[in-house]
C-alpha atoms as a PDB file:
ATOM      1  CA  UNK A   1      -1.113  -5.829  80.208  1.00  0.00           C
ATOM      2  CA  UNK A   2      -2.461  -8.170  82.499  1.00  0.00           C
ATOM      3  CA  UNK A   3      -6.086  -8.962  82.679  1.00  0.00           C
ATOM      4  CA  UNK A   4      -7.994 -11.972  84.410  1.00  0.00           C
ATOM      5  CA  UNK A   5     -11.605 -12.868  84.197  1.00  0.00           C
ATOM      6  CA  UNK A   6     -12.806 -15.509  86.567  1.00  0.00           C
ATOM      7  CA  UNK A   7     -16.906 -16.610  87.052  1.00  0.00           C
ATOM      8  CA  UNK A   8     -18.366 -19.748  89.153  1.00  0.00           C
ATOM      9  CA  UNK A   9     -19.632 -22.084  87.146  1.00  0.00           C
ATOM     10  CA  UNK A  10     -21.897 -24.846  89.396  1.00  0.00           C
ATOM     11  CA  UNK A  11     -21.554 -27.888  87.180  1.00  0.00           C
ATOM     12  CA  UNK A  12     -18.987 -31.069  87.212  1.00  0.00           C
ATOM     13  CA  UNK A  13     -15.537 -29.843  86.607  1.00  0.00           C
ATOM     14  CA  UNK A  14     -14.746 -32.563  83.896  1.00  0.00           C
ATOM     15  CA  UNK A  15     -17.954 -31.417  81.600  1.00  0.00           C
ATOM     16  CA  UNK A  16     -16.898 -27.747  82.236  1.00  0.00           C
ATOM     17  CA  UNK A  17     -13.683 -28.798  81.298  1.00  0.00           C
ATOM     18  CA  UNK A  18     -15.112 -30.798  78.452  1.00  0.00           C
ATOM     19  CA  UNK A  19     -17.330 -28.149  76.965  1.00  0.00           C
ATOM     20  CA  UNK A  20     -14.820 -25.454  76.823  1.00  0.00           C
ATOM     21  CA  UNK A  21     -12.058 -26.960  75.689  1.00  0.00           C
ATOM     22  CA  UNK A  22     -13.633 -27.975  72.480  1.00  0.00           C
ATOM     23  CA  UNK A  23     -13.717 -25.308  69.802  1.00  0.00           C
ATOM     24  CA  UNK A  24     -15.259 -26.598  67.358  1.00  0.00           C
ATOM     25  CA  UNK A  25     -18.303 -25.972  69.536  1.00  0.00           C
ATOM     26  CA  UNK A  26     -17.542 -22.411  70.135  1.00  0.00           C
ATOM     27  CA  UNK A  27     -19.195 -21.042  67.090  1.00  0.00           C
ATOM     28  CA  UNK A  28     -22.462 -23.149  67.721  1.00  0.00           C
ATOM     29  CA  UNK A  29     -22.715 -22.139  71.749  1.00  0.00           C
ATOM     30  CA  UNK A  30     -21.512 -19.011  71.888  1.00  0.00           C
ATOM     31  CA  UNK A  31     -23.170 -16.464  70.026  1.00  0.00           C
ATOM     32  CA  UNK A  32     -20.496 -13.876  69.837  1.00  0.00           C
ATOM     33  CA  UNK A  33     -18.339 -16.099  67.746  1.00  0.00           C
ATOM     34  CA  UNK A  34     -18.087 -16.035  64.451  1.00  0.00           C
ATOM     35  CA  UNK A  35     -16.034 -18.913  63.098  1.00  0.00           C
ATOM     36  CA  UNK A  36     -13.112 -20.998  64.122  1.00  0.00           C
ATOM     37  CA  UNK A  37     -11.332 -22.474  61.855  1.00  0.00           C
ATOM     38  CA  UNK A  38      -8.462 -25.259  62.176  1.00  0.00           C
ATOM     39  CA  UNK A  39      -5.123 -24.936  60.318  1.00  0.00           C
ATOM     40  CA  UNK A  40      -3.464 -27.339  62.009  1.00  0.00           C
ATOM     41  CA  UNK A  41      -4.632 -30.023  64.809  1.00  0.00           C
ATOM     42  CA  UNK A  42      -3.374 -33.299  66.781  1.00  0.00           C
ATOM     43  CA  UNK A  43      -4.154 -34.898  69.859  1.00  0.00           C
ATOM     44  CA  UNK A  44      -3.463 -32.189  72.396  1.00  0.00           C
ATOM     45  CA  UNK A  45      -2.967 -29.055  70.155  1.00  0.00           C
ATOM     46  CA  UNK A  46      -3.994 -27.041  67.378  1.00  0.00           C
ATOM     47  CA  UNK A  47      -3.022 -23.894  65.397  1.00  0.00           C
ATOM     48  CA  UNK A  48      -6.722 -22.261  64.867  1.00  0.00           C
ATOM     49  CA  UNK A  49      -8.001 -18.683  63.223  1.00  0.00           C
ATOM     50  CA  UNK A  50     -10.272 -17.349  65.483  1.00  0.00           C
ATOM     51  CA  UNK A  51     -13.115 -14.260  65.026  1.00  0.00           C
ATOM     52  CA  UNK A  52     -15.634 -13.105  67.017  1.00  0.00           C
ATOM     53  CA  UNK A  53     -17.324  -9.899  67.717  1.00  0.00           C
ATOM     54  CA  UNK A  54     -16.574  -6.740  70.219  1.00  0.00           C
ATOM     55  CA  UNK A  55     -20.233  -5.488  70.203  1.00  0.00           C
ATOM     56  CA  UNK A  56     -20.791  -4.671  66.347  1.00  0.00           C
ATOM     57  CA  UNK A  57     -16.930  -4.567  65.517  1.00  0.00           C
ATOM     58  CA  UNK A  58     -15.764  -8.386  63.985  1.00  0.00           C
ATOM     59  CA  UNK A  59     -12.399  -8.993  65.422  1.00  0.00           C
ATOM     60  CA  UNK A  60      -9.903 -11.930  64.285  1.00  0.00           C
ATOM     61  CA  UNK A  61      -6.646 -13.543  65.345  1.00  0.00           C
ATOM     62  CA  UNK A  62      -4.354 -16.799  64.992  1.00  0.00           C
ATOM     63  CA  UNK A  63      -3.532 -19.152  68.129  1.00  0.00           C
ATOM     64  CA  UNK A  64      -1.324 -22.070  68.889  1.00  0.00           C
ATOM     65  CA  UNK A  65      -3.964 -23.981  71.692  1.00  0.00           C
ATOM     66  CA  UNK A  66      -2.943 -26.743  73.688  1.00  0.00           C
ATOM     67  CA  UNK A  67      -5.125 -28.875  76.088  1.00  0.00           C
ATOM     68  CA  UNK A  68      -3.841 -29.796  79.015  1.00  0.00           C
ATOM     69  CA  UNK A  69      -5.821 -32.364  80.545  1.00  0.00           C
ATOM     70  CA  UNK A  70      -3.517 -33.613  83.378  1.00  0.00           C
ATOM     71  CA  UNK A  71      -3.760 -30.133  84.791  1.00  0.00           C
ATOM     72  CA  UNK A  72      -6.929 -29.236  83.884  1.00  0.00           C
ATOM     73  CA  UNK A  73      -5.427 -25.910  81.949  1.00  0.00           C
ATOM     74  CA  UNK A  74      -6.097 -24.688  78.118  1.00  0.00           C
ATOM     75  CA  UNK A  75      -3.502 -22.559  76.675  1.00  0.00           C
ATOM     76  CA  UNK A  76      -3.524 -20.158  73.920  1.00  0.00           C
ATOM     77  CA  UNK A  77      -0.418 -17.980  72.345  1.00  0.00           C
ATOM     78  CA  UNK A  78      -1.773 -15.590  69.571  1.00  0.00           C
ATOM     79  CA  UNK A  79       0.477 -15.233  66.638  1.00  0.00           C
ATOM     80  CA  UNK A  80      -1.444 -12.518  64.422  1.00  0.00           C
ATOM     81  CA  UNK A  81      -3.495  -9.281  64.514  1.00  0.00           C
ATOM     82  CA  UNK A  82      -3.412  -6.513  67.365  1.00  0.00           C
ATOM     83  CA  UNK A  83      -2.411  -9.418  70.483  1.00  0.00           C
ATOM     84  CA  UNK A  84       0.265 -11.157  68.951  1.00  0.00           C
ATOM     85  CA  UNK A  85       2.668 -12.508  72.118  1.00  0.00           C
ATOM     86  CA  UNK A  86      -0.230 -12.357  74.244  1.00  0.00           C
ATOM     87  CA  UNK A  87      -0.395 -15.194  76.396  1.00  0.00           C
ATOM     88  CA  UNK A  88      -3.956 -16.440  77.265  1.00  0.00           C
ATOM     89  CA  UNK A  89      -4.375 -19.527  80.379  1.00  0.00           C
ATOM     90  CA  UNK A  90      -7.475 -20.669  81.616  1.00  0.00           C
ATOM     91  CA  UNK A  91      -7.668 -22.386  84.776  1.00  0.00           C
ATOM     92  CA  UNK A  92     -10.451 -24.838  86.502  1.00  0.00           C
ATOM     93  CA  UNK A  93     -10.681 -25.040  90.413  1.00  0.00           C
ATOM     94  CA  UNK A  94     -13.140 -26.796  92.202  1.00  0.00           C
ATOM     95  CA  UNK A  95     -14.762 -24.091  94.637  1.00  0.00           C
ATOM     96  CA  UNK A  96     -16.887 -26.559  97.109  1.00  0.00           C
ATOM     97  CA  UNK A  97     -19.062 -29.755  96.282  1.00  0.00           C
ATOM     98  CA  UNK A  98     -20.656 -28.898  93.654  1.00  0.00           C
ATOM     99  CA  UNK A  99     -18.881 -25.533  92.198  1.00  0.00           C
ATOM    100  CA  UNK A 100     -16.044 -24.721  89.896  1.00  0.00           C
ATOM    101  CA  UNK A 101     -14.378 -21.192  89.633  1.00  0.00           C
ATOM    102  CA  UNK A 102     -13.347 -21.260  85.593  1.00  0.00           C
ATOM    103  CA  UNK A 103     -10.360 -18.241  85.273  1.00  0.00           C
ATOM    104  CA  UNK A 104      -8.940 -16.841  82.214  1.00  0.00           C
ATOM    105  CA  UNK A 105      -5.781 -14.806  82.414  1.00  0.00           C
ATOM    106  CA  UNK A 106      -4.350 -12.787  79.603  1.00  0.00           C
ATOM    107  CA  UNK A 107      -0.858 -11.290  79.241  1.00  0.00           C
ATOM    108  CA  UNK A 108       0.261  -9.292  76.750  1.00  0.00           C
ATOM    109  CA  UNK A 109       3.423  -6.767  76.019  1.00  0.00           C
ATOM    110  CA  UNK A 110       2.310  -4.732  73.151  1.00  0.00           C
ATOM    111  CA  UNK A 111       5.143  -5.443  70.739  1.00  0.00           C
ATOM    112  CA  UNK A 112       5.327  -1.435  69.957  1.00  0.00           C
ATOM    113  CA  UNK A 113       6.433  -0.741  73.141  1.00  0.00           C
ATOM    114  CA  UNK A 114       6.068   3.430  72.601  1.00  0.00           C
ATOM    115  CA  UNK A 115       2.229   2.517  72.062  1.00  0.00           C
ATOM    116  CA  UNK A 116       2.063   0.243  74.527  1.00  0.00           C
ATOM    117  CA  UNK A 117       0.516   2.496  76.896  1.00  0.00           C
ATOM    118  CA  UNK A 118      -1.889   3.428  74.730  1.00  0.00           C
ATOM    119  CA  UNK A 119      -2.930  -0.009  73.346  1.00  0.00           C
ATOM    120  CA  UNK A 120      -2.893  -2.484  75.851  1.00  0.00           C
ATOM    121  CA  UNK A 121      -5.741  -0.850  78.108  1.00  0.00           C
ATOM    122  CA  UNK A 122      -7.378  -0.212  74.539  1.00  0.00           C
ATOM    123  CA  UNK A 123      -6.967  -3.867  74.128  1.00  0.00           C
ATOM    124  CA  UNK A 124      -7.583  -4.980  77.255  1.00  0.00           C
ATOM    125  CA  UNK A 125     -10.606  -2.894  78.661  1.00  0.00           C
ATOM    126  CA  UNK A 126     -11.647  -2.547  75.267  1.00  0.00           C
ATOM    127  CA  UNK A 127     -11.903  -6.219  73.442  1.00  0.00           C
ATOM    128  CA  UNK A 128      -9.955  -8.864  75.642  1.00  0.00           C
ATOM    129  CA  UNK A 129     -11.828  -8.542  78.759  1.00  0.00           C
ATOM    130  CA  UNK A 130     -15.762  -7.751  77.123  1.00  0.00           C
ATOM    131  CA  UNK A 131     -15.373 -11.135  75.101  1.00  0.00           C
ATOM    132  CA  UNK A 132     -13.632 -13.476  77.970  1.00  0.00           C
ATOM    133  CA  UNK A 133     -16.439 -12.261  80.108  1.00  0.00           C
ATOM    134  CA  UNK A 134     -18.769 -12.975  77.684  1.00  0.00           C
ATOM    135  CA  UNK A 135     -17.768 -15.846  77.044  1.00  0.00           C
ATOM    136  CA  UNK A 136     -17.506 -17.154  80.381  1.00  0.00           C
ATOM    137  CA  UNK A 137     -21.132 -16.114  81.094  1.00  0.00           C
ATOM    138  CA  UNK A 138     -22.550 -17.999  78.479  1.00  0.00           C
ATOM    139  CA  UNK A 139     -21.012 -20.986  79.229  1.00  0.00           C
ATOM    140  CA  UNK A 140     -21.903 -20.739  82.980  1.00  0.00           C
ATOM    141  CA  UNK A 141     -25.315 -20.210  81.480  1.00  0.00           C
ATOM    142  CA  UNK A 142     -25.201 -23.726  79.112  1.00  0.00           C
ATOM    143  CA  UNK A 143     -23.605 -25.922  81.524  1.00  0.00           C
ATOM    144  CA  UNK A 144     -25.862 -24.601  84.450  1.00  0.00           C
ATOM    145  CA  UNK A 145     -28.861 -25.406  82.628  1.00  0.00           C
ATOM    146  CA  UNK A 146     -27.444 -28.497  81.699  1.00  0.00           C
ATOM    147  CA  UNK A 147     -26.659 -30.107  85.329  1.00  0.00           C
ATOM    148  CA  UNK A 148     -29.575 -28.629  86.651  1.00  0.00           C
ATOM    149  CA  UNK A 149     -31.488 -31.356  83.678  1.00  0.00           C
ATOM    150  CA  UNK A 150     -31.869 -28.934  81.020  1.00  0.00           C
ATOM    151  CA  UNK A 151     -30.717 -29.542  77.396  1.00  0.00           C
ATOM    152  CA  UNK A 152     -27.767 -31.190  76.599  1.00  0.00           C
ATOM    153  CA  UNK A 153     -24.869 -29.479  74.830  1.00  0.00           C
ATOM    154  CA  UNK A 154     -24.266 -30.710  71.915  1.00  0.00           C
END
Protein backbone atom coordinates (compact mmCIF):
# COMPACT_ATOMS: atom_id res chain seq x y z
CA UNK A 1 0.00 0.00 0.00
CA UNK A 2 1.05 3.25 -0.93
CA UNK A 3 -0.76 6.33 0.12
CA UNK A 4 0.37 10.13 0.07
CA UNK A 5 -1.38 13.09 1.50
CA UNK A 6 -0.01 16.45 0.56
CA UNK A 7 -1.87 20.16 1.56
CA UNK A 8 -0.32 23.88 1.10
CA UNK A 9 0.40 25.28 4.04
CA UNK A 10 1.14 29.40 3.52
CA UNK A 11 3.44 29.99 6.47
CA UNK A 12 7.51 30.04 6.85
CA UNK A 13 8.83 26.66 6.08
CA UNK A 14 11.14 26.54 9.25
CA UNK A 15 7.96 27.17 11.77
CA UNK A 16 5.99 24.58 9.68
CA UNK A 17 8.82 22.54 10.05
CA UNK A 18 9.11 23.51 13.67
CA UNK A 19 5.54 22.91 14.70
CA UNK A 20 5.19 19.54 13.26
CA UNK A 21 8.05 17.99 14.08
CA UNK A 22 7.47 18.34 17.73
CA UNK A 23 5.20 15.75 19.28
CA UNK A 24 4.92 16.55 22.32
CA UNK A 25 2.63 19.24 20.93
CA UNK A 26 0.54 16.90 18.99
CA UNK A 27 -1.84 15.99 21.71
CA UNK A 28 -2.39 19.77 22.70
CA UNK A 29 -2.95 21.04 18.78
CA UNK A 30 -4.47 18.45 17.28
CA UNK A 31 -7.62 17.36 18.54
CA UNK A 32 -7.79 13.92 17.14
CA UNK A 33 -4.89 12.81 19.22
CA UNK A 34 -5.05 11.22 22.11
CA UNK A 35 -1.67 10.88 23.78
CA UNK A 36 1.91 10.46 22.80
CA UNK A 37 3.98 9.12 24.89
CA UNK A 38 7.99 8.85 24.79
CA UNK A 39 9.80 5.54 25.50
CA UNK A 40 12.83 6.47 24.35
CA UNK A 41 14.30 10.01 23.03
CA UNK A 42 17.74 11.84 22.03
CA UNK A 43 18.68 14.60 19.99
CA UNK A 44 17.35 13.61 16.59
CA UNK A 45 15.15 10.51 17.43
CA UNK A 46 12.73 8.91 19.53
CA UNK A 47 10.86 5.59 20.00
CA UNK A 48 7.15 7.02 20.89
CA UNK A 49 3.50 5.16 21.50
CA UNK A 50 1.20 6.93 19.60
CA UNK A 51 -3.02 6.95 19.70
CA UNK A 52 -5.38 8.88 18.17
CA UNK A 53 -8.82 8.51 16.89
CA UNK A 54 -10.45 7.20 13.36
CA UNK A 55 -13.81 9.04 13.90
CA UNK A 56 -15.13 7.35 17.26
CA UNK A 57 -12.72 4.24 16.97
CA UNK A 58 -9.24 4.98 19.34
CA UNK A 59 -6.43 3.57 17.38
CA UNK A 60 -2.69 3.04 18.75
CA UNK A 61 0.76 2.13 17.49
CA UNK A 62 4.67 2.25 18.32
CA UNK A 63 7.24 4.35 16.06
CA UNK A 64 10.94 4.80 15.79
CA UNK A 65 10.85 8.93 14.58
CA UNK A 66 13.76 10.64 13.45
CA UNK A 67 14.10 14.40 12.57
CA UNK A 68 15.90 15.25 9.90
CA UNK A 69 16.62 18.77 9.90
CA UNK A 70 19.33 19.05 7.16
CA UNK A 71 16.70 17.80 4.77
CA UNK A 72 13.86 19.13 6.11
CA UNK A 73 12.21 15.35 6.34
CA UNK A 74 10.52 13.51 9.57
CA UNK A 75 10.54 9.86 9.48
CA UNK A 76 8.50 7.34 11.16
CA UNK A 77 8.80 3.25 11.04
CA UNK A 78 5.89 1.66 13.09
CA UNK A 79 6.86 -1.35 15.04
CA UNK A 80 3.37 -2.50 16.63
CA UNK A 81 -0.39 -2.89 15.98
CA UNK A 82 -2.14 -3.35 12.45
CA UNK A 83 0.96 -1.08 10.35
CA UNK A 84 3.89 -2.59 11.63
CA UNK A 85 6.77 -2.17 8.59
CA UNK A 86 4.92 0.66 7.37
CA UNK A 87 7.10 3.31 6.43
CA UNK A 88 5.74 6.89 6.99
CA UNK A 89 8.03 10.27 5.33
CA UNK A 90 6.93 13.62 5.40
CA UNK A 91 8.35 16.07 3.17
CA UNK A 92 8.48 20.16 3.16
CA UNK A 93 8.82 22.07 -0.24
CA UNK A 94 8.65 25.55 -0.63
CA UNK A 95 5.77 26.15 -3.33
CA UNK A 96 6.41 30.09 -4.17
CA UNK A 97 7.27 33.12 -1.78
CA UNK A 98 5.35 32.65 0.72
CA UNK A 99 3.90 28.85 0.44
CA UNK A 100 4.98 25.43 1.51
CA UNK A 101 3.44 22.11 0.12
CA UNK A 102 3.82 19.74 3.53
CA UNK A 103 3.53 15.77 2.02
CA UNK A 104 3.16 12.69 3.94
CA UNK A 105 3.77 9.38 2.26
CA UNK A 106 2.97 6.04 3.74
CA UNK A 107 4.14 2.57 2.66
CA UNK A 108 3.18 -0.41 3.94
CA UNK A 109 3.34 -4.39 2.93
CA UNK A 110 0.84 -5.98 5.12
CA UNK A 111 3.04 -8.57 6.81
CA UNK A 112 0.11 -11.34 6.11
CA UNK A 113 0.61 -11.18 2.71
CA UNK A 114 -2.78 -13.56 1.88
CA UNK A 115 -4.70 -10.57 3.68
CA UNK A 116 -2.90 -8.11 2.26
CA UNK A 117 -5.39 -7.33 -0.24
CA UNK A 118 -7.87 -7.09 2.02
CA UNK A 119 -6.13 -4.95 4.71
CA UNK A 120 -4.05 -2.50 3.27
CA UNK A 121 -6.95 -0.50 1.42
CA UNK A 122 -8.83 -1.22 4.86
CA UNK A 123 -5.87 0.44 6.36
CA UNK A 124 -5.18 2.82 4.06
CA UNK A 125 -8.61 4.32 2.87
CA UNK A 126 -9.86 3.43 6.10
CA UNK A 127 -7.46 4.97 9.05
CA UNK A 128 -4.01 6.05 7.45
CA UNK A 129 -5.22 8.48 5.01
CA UNK A 130 -8.56 10.10 7.25
CA UNK A 131 -5.96 10.94 10.12
CA UNK A 132 -2.82 12.27 7.86
CA UNK A 133 -5.40 14.42 6.25
CA UNK A 134 -6.63 15.46 9.29
CA UNK A 135 -3.88 16.15 10.58
CA UNK A 136 -2.45 18.11 7.93
CA UNK A 137 -5.56 20.35 7.88
CA UNK A 138 -5.33 21.35 11.25
CA UNK A 139 -2.03 22.30 11.18
CA UNK A 140 -2.47 24.35 7.94
CA UNK A 141 -5.26 25.82 10.00
CA UNK A 142 -2.78 26.78 13.30
CA UNK A 143 0.12 27.93 11.45
CA UNK A 144 -2.10 29.97 8.94
CA UNK A 145 -3.65 31.78 11.64
CA UNK A 146 -0.50 32.19 13.16
CA UNK A 147 1.54 34.08 10.22
CA UNK A 148 -1.38 35.82 9.28
CA UNK A 149 -0.88 37.50 13.39
CA UNK A 150 -3.17 35.26 15.07
CA UNK A 151 -2.27 33.29 18.26
CA UNK A 152 0.84 31.84 18.77
CA UNK A 153 1.34 28.08 19.04
CA UNK A 154 2.40 27.15 21.93
Amino acid sequence: MHSDNSILIRAPRQRIFDVTTDLERWPKLLPHYRYINFIRRDESSSRVKMACYRGVLPISWESDHEVKPDVFEQHFHHLKAFTKGMHVVWTYQPEGEDAVRVTIVHDLKFRLRPLAPLMEPLLGHGFIEPVAGRTLATFKQLLEAEAAGGPTIE
